[in-house]
Protein backbone atom coordinates (compact mmCIF):
# COMPACT_ATOMS: atom_id res chain seq x y z
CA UNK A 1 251.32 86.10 313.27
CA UNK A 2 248.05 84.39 314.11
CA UNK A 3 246.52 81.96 311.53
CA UNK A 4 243.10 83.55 311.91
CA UNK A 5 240.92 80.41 309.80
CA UNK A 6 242.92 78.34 311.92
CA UNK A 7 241.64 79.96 315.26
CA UNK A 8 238.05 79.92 313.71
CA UNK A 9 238.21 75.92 313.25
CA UNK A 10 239.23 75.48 316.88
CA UNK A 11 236.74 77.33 318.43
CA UNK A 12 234.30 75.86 315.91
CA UNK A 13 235.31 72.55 316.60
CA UNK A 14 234.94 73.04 320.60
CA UNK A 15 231.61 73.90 319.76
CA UNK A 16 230.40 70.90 317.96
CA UNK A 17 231.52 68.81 321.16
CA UNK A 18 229.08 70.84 322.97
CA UNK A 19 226.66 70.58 320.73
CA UNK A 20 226.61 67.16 320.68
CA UNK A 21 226.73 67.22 324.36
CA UNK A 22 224.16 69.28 324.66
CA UNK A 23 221.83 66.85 322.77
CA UNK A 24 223.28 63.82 324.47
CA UNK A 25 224.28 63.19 327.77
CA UNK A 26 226.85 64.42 330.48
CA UNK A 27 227.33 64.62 334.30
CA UNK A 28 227.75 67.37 336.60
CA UNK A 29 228.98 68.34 340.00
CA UNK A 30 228.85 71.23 342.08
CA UNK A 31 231.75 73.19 342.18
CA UNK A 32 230.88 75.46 345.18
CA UNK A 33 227.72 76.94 346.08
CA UNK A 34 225.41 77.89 343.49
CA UNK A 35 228.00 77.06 340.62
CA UNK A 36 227.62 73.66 338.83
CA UNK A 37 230.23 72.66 336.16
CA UNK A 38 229.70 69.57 333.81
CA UNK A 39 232.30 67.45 332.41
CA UNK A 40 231.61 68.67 329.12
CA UNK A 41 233.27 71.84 330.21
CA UNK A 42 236.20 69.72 331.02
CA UNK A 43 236.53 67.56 327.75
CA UNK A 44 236.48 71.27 325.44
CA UNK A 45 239.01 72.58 328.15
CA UNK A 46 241.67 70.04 327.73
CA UNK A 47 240.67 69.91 323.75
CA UNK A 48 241.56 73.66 323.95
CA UNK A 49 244.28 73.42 325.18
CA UNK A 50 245.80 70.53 323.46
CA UNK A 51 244.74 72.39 319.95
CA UNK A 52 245.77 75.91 320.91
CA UNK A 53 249.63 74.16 321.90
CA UNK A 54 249.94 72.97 318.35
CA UNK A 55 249.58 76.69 317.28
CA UNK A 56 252.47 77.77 319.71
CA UNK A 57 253.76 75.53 322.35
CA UNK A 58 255.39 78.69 323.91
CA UNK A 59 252.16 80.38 324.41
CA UNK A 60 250.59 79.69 328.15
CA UNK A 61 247.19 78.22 328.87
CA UNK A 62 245.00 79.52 331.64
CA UNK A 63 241.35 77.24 331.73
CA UNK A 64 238.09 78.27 333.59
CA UNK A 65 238.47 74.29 335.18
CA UNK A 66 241.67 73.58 335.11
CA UNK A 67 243.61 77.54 336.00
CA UNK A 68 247.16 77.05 334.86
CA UNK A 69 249.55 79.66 334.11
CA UNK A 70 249.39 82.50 336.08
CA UNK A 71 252.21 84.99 335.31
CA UNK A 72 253.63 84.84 331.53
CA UNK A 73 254.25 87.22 328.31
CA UNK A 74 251.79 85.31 326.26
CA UNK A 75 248.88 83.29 327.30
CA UNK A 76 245.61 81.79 326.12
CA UNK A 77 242.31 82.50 328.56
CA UNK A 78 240.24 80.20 328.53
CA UNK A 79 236.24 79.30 329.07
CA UNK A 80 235.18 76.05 327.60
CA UNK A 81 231.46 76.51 328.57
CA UNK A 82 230.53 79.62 329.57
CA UNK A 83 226.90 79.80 330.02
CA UNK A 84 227.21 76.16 331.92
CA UNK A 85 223.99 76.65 334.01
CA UNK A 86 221.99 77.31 330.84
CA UNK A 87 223.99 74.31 328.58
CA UNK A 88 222.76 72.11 331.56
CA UNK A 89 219.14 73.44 332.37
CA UNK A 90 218.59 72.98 328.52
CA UNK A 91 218.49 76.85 327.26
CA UNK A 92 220.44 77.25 324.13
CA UNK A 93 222.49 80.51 325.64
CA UNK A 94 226.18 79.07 325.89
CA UNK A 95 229.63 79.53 324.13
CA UNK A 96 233.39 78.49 323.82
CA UNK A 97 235.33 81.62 324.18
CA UNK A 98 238.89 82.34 324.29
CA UNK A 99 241.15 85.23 324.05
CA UNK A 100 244.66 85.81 323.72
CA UNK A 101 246.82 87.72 326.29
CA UNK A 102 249.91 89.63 325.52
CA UNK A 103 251.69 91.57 328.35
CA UNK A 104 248.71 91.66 330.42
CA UNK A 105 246.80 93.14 326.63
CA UNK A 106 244.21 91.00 325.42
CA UNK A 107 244.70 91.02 321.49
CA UNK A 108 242.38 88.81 320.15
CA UNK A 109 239.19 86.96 320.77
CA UNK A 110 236.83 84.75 319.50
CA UNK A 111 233.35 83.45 320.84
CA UNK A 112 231.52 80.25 319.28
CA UNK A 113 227.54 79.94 320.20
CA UNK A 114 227.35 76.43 318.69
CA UNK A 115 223.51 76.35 318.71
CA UNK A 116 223.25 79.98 316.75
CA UNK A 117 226.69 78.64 315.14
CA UNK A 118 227.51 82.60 315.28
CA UNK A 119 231.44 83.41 315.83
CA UNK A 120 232.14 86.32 317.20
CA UNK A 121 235.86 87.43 316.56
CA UNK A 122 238.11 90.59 317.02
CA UNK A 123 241.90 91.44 316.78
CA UNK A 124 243.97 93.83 317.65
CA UNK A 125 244.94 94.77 314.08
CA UNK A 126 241.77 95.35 312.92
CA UNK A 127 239.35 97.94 314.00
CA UNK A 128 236.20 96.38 313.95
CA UNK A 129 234.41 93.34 315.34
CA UNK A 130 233.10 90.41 313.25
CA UNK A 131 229.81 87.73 313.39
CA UNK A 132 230.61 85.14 310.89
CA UNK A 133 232.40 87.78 308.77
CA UNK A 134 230.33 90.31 308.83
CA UNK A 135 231.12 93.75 310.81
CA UNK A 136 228.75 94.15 313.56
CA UNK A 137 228.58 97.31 315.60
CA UNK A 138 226.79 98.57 318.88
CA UNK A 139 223.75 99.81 319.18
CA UNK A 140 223.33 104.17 319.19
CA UNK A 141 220.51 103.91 321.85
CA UNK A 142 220.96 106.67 324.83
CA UNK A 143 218.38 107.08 326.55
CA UNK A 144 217.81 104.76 329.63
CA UNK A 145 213.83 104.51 329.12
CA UNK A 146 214.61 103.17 325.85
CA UNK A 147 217.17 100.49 326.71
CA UNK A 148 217.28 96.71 326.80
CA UNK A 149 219.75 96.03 329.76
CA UNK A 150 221.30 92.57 331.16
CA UNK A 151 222.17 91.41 334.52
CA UNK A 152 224.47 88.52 335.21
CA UNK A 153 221.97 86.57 337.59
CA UNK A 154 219.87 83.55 338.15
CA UNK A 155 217.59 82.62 340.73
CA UNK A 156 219.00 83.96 343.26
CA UNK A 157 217.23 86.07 346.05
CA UNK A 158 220.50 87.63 347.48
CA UNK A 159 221.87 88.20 344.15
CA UNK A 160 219.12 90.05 342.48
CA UNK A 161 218.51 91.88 345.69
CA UNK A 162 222.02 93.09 345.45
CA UNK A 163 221.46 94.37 341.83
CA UNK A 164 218.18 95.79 342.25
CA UNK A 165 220.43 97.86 345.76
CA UNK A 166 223.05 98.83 343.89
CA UNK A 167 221.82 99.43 340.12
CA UNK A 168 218.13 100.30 341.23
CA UNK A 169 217.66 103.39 338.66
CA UNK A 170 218.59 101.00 336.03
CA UNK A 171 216.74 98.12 337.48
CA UNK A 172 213.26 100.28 337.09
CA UNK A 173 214.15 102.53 334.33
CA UNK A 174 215.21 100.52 331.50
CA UNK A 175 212.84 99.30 328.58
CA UNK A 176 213.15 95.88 330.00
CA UNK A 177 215.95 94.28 331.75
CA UNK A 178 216.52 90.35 332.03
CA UNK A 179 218.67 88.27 333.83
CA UNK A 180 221.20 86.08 331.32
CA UNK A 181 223.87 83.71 332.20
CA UNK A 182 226.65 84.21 330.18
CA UNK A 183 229.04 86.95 330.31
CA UNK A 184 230.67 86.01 326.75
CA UNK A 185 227.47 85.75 325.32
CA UNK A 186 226.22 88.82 326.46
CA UNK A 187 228.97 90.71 325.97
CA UNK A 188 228.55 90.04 322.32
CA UNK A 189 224.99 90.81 321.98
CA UNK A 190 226.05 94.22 323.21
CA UNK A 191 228.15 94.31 320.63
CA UNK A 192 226.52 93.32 317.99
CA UNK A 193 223.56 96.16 318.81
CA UNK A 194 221.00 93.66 319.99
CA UNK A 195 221.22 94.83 323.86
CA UNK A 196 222.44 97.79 325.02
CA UNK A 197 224.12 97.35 328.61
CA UNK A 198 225.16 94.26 330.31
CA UNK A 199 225.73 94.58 334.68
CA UNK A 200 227.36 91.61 336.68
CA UNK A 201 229.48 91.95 339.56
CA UNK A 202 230.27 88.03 339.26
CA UNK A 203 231.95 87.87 335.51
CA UNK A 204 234.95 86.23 336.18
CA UNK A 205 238.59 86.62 333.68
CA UNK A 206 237.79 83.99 331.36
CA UNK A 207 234.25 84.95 330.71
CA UNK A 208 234.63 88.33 330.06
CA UNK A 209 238.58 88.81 328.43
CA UNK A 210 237.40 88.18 324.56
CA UNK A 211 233.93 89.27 324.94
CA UNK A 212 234.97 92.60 326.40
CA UNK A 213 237.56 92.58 323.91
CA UNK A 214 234.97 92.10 321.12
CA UNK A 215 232.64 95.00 322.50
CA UNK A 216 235.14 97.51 322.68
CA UNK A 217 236.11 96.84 318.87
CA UNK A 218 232.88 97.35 318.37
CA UNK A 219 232.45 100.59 319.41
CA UNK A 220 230.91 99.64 323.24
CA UNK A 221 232.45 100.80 326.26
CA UNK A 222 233.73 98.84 329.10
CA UNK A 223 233.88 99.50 332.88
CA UNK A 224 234.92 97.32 336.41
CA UNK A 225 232.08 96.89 338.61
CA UNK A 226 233.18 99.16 340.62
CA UNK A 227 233.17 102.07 337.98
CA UNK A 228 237.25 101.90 337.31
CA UNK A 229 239.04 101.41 333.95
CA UNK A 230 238.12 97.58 332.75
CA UNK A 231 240.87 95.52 334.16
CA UNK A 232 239.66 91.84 332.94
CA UNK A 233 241.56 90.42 335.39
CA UNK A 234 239.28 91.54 338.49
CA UNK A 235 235.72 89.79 338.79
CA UNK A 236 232.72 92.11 337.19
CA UNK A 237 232.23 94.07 334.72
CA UNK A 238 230.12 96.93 332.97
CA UNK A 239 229.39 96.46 329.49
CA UNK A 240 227.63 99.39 326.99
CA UNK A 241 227.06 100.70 323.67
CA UNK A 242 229.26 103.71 324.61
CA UNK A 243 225.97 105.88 324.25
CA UNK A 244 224.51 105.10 327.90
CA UNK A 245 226.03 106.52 330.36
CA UNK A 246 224.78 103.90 332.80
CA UNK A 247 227.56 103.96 335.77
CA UNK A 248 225.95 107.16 336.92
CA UNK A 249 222.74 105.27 337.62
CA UNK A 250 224.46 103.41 340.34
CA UNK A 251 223.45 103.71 343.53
């Protein structure tokens, strides 16, 4: 049985090193093209890890830095810093976020924006989805004209030209659409009703297992890029508010 308040001071916790990171100092690297990573997100990876062990040392680990286990009953997925481009450019739009895995089910998740200090939580024995205790819900807009939609990009000519190609009804025809970095983060925003879609063929496992698992608790609907059954194991997702039946806008 999962000690819920203990879950909540871990993720808290993780979030107060970034927030005093954030305000500090910190170094980065490039990773591979296009994707820096600080080492901040390594410090909250291995503090994950080491906290989530005391918990359950038989429950696996699997880190957006570090990967580790790949085939298991139980396992914790892990991203330290998702939102890392934003935590290093200086916009307050990042998150800890983990989620726990059971026979390829994700049961639980919680997200921790330490600058909003929101946490975003949902598990599977509960039917709902929570922002610092309170029940949040998506949002009941329909219409696409009326919409406030997301895409997972930055400044990227290839990558927004690949959106606006493939998503080009939604690209034009929504209220307003933005580009945000942060899967977790906007995952939850759908969620909590403030947004209304979220597109990005780049979301990778561990920043979209608990958010996705958060929006679907409350009351969103979740899709692969591709338009198949969410499988948070493949890369990209389609996040909505259940109301928007926005994979027919592809192209």
């Amino acid at each position: 049985m999962l000690n819920k308040s203990e879950l909540r001071d871990i993720v808290e916790k993780a979030g107060l090193i970034l927030k005093s990171k954030y305000f500090s100092s910190f170094s980065i690297r490039e990773k591979e093209r296009g994707h820096l990573v600080s080492n901040t997100d390594l410090e909250v990876e291995m503090f994950l890890k080491k906290q989530l062990k005391k918990i359950d040392s038989s429950i696996g680990f699997y880190g957006e830095e570090t990967g580790g286990d790949e085939e298991c009953l139980q396992r914790w997925i892990v991203d330290s810093l998702d939102g890392t481009a934003n935590f290093i450019f200086g916009v307050p739009y990042f998150c800890t976020s983990i989620a726990l895995e059971k026979n390829k089910r994700i049961v639980c998740g919680l997200i921790y924006s330490p600058i909003t200090e929101e946490i975003f939580e949902a598990y599977e024995d509960e039917n709902s989805a929570f922002c610092n205790g309170k029940e949040i819900y998506v949002s009941t807009v329909s219409k696409l004209n009326e919409s406030k939609t997301v895409f997972g990009f930055s400044a990227n000519y290839k990558n927004i030209n690949r959106y606006h190609s493939e998503w080009r009804l939604a690209f034009e025809g929504c209220l307003k659409g933005m580009g945000l970095l942060s899967p977790a983060m906007n995952l939850c925003n759908v969620a909590r009703g403030r947004t209304d879609a979220f597109i990005d063929f780049g979301a990778s496992m561990e920043g979209q297992a608990a958010g996705g698992f958060i929006l679907q608790k409350a009351g969103g609907a979740l899709l692969d890029y591709d338009g198949s059954p969410w499988n948070h194991h493949k890369t990209g997702i389609v996040g909505t508010n259940g109301h928007l039946e926005v994979i027919q806008l592809r192209a």
